[in-house]
Protein backbone atom coordinates (compact mmCIF):
# COMPACT_ATOMS: atom_id res chain seq x y z
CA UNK A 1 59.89 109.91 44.96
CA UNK A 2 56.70 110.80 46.93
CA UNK A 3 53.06 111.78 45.27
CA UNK A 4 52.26 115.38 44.89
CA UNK A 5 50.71 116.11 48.06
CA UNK A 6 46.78 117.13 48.04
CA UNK A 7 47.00 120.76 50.02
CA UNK A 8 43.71 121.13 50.66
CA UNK A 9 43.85 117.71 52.62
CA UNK A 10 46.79 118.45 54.91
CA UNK A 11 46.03 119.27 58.49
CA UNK A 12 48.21 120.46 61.17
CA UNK A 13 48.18 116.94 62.45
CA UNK A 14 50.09 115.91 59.47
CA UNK A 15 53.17 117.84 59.80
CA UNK A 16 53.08 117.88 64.09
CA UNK A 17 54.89 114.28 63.96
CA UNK A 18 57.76 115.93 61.49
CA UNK A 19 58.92 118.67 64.21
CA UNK A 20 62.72 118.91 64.18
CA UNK A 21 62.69 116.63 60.56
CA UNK A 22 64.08 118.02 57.43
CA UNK A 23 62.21 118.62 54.26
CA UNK A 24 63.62 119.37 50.81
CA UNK A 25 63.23 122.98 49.33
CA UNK A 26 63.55 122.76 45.59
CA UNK A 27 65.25 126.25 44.14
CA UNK A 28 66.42 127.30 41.22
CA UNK A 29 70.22 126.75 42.84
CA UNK A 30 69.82 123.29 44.44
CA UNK A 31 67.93 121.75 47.15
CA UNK A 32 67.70 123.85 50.64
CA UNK A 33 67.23 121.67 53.30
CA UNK A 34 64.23 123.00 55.49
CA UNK A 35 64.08 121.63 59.22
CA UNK A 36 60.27 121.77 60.36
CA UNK A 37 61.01 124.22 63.49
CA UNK A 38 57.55 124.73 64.89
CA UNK A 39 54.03 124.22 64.10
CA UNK A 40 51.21 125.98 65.42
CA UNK A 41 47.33 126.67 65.02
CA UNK A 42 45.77 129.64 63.58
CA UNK A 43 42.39 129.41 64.23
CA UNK A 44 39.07 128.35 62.95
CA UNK A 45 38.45 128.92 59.07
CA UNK A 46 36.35 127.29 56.51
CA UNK A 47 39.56 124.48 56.34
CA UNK A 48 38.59 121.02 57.56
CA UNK A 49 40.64 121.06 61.57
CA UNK A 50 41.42 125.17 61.18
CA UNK A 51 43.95 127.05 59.87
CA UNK A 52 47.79 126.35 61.01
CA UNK A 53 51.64 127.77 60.63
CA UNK A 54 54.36 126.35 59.77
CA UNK A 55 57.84 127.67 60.52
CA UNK A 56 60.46 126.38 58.64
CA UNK A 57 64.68 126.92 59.11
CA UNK A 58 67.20 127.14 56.33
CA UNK A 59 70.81 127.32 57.12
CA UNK A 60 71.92 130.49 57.15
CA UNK A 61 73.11 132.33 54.03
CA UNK A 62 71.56 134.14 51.30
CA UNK A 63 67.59 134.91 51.50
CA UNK A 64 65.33 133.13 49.58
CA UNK A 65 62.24 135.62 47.85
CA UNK A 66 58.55 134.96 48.93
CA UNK A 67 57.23 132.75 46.73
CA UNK A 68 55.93 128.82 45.63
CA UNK A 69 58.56 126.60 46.05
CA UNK A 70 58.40 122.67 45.94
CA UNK A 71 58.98 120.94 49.57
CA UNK A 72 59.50 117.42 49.43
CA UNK A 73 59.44 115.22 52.43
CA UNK A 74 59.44 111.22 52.18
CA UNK A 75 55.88 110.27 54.23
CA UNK A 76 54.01 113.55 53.18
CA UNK A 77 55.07 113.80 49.34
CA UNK A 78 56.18 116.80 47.35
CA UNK A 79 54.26 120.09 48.48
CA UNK A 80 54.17 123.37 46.09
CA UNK A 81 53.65 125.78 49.36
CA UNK A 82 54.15 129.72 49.16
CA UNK A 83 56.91 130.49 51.85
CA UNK A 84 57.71 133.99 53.55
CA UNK A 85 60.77 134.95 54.51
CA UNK A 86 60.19 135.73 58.39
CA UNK A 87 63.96 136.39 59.11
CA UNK A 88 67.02 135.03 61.46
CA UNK A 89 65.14 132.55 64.20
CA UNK A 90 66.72 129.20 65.42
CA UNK A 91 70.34 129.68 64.22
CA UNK A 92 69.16 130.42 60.44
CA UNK A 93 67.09 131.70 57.98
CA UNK A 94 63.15 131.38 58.58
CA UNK A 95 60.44 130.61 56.48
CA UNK A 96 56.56 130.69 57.23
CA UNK A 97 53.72 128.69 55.37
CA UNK A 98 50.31 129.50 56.28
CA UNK A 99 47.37 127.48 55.41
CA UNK A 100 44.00 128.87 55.59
């Protein structure tokens, strides 16, 4: 299994070579399977290349809460990041991640 990934040291260049890949969600029922669906920039803040967004797809079913979940993906490691629940967007359930 991947390192626990540094946060603070991700950049949206990280995840823009992962579009359209799948990353595991850790939940209390199992492992969701997230498929990276778009990522975008957010503009300048005191974060080392600006803030970004990541938008994130579940297949569709019952709706995850807002919270920290664990994200695993084999080249970036296992990521605690706080996901929204942003609602029904490329044929499933949608999550957010915003890093500022």
């Amino acid at each position: 299994m991947a390192e626990t990934a540094d946060l603070a040291a991700l950049a949206i260049g990280d995840f823009s070579p992962h579009l359209d890949v799948v990353f595991d969600m850790q939940t209390p029922a199992g492992v969701v399977p997230l498929k990276l669906a778009k990522v975008d920039p957010a503009g300048d803040s005191g974060r080392a290349g600006g803030a970004f967004s990541l938008i994130f797809v579940a297949p569709k079913g019952p709706w995850l809460g807002q919270g920290i979940y664990p994200v695993q993906h084999p080249a970036l490691g296992t990521m605690e990041i706080f996901l929204v629940p942003v609602g029904p967007a490329f044929g499933g359930n949608s999550y957010q991640a915003i890093f500022t």
